[in-house]
Protein backbone atom coordinates (compact mmCIF):
# COMPACT_ATOMS: atom_id res chain seq x y z
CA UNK A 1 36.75 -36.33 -4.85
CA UNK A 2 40.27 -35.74 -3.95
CA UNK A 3 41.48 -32.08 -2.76
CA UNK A 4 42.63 -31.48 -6.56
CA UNK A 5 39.32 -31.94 -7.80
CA UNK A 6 37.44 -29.73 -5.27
CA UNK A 7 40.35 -27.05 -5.48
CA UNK A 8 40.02 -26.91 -9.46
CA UNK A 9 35.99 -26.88 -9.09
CA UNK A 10 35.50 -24.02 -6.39
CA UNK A 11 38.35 -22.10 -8.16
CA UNK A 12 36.41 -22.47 -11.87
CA UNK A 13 33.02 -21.70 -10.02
CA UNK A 14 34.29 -18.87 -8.67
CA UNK A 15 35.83 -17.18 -11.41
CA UNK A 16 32.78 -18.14 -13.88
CA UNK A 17 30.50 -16.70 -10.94
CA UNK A 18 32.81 -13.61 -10.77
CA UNK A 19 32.91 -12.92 -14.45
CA UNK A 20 28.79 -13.74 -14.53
CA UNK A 21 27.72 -11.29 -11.54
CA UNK A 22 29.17 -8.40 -12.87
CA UNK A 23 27.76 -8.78 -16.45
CA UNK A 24 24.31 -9.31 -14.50
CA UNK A 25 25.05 -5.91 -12.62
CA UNK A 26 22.77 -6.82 -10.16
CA UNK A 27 21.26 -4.45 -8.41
CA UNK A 28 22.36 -4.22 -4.25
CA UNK A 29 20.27 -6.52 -1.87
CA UNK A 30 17.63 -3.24 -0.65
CA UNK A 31 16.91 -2.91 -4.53
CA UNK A 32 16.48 -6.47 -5.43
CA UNK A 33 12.50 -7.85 -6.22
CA UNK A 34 11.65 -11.03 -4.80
CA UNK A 35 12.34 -12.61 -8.40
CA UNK A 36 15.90 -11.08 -8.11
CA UNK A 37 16.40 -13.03 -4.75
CA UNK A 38 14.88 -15.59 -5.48
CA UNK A 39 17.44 -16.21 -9.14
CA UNK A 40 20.09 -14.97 -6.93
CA UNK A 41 19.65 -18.03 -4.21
CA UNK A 42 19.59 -20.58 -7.09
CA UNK A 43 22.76 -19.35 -8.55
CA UNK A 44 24.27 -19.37 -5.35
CA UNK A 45 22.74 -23.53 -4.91
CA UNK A 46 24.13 -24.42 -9.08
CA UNK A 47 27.59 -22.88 -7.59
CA UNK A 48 28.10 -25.27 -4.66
CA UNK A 49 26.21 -28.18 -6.27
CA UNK A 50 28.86 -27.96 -8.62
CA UNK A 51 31.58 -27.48 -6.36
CA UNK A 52 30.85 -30.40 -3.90
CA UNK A 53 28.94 -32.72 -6.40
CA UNK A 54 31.74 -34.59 -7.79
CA UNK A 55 29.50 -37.30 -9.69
CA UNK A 56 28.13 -34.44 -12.05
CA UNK A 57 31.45 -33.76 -14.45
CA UNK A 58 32.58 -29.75 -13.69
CA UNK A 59 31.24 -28.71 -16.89
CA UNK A 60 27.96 -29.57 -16.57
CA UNK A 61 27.29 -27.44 -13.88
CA UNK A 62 29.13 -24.74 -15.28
CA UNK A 63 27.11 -24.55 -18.12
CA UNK A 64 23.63 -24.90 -16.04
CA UNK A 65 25.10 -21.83 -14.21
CA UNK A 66 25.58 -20.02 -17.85
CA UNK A 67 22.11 -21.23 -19.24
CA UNK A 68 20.27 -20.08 -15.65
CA UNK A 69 22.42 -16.57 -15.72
CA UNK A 70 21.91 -16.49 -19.40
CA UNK A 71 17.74 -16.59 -18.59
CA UNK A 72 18.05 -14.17 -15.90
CA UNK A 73 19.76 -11.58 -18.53
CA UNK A 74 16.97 -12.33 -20.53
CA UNK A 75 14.39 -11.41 -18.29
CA UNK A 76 16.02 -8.02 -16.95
CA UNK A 77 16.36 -7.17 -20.28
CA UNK A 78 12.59 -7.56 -21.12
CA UNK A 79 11.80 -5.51 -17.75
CA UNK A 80 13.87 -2.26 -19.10
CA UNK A 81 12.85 -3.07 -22.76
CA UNK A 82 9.37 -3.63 -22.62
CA UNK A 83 6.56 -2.18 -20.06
CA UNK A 84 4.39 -5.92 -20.51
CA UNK A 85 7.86 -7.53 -19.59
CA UNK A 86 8.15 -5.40 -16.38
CA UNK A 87 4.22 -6.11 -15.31
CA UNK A 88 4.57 -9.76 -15.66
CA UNK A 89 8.33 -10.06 -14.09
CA UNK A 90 8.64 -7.30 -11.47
CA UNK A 91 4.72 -6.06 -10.62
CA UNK A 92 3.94 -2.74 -10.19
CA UNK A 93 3.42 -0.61 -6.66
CA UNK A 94 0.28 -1.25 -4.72
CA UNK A 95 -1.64 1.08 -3.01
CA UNK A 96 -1.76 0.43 0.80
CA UNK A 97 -2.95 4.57 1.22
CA UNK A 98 -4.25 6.63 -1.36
CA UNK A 99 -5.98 10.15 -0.38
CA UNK A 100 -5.36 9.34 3.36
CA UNK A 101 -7.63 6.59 3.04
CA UNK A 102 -6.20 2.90 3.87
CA UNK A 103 -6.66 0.60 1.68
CA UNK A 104 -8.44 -3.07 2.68
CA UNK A 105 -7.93 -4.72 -1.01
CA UNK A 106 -4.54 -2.89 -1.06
CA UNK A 107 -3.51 -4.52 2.02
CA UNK A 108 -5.13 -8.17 0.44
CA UNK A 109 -3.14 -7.99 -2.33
CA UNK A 110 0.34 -7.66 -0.61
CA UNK A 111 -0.88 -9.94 2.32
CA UNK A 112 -0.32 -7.27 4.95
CA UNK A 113 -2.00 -6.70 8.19
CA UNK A 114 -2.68 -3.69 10.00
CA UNK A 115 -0.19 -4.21 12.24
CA UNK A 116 2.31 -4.79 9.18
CA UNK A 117 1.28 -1.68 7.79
CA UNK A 118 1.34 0.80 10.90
CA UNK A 119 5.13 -0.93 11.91
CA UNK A 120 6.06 -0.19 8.16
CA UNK A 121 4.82 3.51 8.52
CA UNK A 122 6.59 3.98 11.86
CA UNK A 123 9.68 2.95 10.17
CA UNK A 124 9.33 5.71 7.67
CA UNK A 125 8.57 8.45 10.61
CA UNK A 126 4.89 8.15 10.34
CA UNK A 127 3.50 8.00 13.69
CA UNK A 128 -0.16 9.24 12.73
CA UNK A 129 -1.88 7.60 10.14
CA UNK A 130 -3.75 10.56 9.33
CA UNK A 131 -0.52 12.50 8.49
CA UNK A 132 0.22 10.00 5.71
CA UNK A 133 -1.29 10.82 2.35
CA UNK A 134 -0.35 8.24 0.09
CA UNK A 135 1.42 4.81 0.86
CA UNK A 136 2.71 1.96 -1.66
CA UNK A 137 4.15 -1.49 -1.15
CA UNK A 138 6.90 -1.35 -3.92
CA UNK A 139 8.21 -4.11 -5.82
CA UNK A 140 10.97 -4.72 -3.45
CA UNK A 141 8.95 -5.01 -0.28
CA UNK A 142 9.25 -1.81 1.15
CA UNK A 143 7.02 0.57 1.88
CA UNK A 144 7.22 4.18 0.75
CA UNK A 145 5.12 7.25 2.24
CA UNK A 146 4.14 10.62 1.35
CA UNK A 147 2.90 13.05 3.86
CA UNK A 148 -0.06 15.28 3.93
CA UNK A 149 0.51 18.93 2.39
CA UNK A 150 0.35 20.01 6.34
CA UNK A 151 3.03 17.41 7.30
CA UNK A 152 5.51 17.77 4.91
CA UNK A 153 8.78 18.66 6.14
CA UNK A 154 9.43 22.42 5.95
CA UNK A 155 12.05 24.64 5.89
CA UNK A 156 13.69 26.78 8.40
CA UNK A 157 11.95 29.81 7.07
CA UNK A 158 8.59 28.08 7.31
CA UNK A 159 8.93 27.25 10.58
CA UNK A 160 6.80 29.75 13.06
CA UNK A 161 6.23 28.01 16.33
CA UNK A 162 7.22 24.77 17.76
CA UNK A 163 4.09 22.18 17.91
CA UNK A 164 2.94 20.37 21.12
CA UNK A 165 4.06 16.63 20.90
CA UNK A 166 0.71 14.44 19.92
CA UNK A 167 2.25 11.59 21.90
CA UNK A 168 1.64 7.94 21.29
CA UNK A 169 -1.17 6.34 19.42
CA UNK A 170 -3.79 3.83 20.62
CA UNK A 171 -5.57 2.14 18.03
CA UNK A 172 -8.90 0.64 19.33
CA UNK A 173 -10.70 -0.74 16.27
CA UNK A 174 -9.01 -2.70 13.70
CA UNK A 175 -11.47 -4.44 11.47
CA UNK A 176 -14.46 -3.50 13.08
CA UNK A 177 -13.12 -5.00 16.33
CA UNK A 178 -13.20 -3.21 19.16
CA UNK A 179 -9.70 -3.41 21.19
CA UNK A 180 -11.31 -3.77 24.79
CA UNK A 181 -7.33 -3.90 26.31
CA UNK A 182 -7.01 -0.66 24.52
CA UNK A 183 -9.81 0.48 26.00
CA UNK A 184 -8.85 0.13 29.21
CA UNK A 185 -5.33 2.24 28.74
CA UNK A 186 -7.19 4.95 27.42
CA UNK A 187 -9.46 5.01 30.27
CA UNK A 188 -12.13 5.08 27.52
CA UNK A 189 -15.43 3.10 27.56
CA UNK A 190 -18.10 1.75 24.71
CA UNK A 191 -19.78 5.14 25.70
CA UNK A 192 -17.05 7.05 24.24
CA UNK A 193 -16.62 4.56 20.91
CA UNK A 194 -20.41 5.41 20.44
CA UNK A 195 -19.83 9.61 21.04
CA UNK A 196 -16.72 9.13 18.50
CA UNK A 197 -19.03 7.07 15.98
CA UNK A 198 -21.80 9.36 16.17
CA UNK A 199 -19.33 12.33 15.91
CA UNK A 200 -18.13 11.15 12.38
CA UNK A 201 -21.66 10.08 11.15
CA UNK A 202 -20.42 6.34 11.35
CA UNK A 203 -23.86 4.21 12.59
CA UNK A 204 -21.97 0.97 13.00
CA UNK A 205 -18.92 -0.66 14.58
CA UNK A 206 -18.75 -3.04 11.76
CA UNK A 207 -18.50 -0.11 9.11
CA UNK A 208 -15.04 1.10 10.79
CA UNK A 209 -11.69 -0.62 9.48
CA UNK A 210 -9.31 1.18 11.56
CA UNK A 211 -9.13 4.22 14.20
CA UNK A 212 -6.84 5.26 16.72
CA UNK A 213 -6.31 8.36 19.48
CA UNK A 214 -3.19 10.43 19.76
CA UNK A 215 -2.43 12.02 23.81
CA UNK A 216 -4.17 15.10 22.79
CA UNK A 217 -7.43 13.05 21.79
CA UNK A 218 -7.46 13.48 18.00
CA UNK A 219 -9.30 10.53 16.85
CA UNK A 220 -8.48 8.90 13.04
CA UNK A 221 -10.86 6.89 11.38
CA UNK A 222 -10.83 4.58 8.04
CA UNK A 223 -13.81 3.29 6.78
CA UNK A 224 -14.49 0.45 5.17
CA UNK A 225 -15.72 1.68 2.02
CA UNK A 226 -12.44 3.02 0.07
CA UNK A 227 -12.31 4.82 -3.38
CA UNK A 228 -10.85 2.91 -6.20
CA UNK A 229 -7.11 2.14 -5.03
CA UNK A 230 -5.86 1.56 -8.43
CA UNK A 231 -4.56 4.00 -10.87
């Protein structure tokens, strides 16, 4: 291709991409679903193919780029228009928390770990699992948190006394694991997991999925056995 052709291609492209994008109105990046990046990376690829391809004639890819935009209308349409459209195209929420319980099948479904899961809750503020009520993994990726009644924020008229800091967490069971190197930091032996166990009615290791201990010794513990995490 000479210079010309290239100049005439990326300026077309770029107008037609222009004039496309803002009857998409897509949504900003932090909003998109992973089928909105996904149609936003292959527009981006039909765009340059067209611009540097210069055995494919200029309107061919222009019109791909109209027939691909075209299908992505189309399908943001159907998710405002019709509640089957927005199951199938965008999902729904998944529980990862529900009643401060956390959620194993939750957690399968989005193909999140533990670890996942306690960094997304520490972005949100949530330092204590057992100050988090209800968690989902939304359609965009994120996670979202509400906080027990008792940790909600309050008001300056609410406010009575300042709390003692809880300092840092130490989990020391994830999936019925015990965390021996955690262990050890916490000074803590088998002896103690057994008191704790015992404590909560818990006979078995295996029967824990998660627990941790804040610096003033408060001890949270999920089960394995969960309540229905669906609606």
């Amino acid at each position: 291709m000479t210079t010309y052709e290239v100049f005439i291609r990326a300026t077309v492209s770029f107008i037609t991409l222009y004039i496309l994008c803002r009857l998409l109105n897509k949504k900003l990046i932090a909003q998109m679903t992973f089928f909105d990046f996904v149609a936003g990376i292959t527009i981006g690829s039909i765009v340059a193919s067209t611009i540097v391809m210069g055995d494919t004639p200029l309107y061919i890819g222009i019109l791909g780029l109209l027939f691909f935009c075209f299908y992505t209308f189309l399908s943001s349409v159907g998710a405002i228009k019709s509640l089957w459209g927005r199951k199938i195209l965008e999902d729904e929420p998944t529980f990862l928390i529900k009643n401060g319980q956390v959620l194993e099948e939750g957690l399968k479904k989005v193909r999140l770990t533990m670890d996942g899961l306690l960094t997304g809750l520490r972005k949100k503020g949530f330092f204590y699992v057992d100050q988090v009520e209800t968690a989902y993994m939304e359609t965009d990726g994120t996670i979202t948190a509400l906080a027990k009644p008792a940790y909600l924020n309050a008001m300056q008229k609410d406010v009575a006394a300042i709390q003692v800091s809880r300092g840092t967490t130490q989990a020391f069971i994830i999936d019925g694991q015990i965390l021996s190197s955690s262990l050890h930091r916490l000074g803590k032996d088998m002896t103690w997991v057994r008191q704790v166990l015992q404590a909560n009615h818990i006979p078995n290791i295996k029967d824990v999925f998660f627990a941790e201990v804040d610096g003033l010794g408060n001890v949270y513990i999920d089960k394995r056995q969960d309540i229905d995490y669906h609606n």
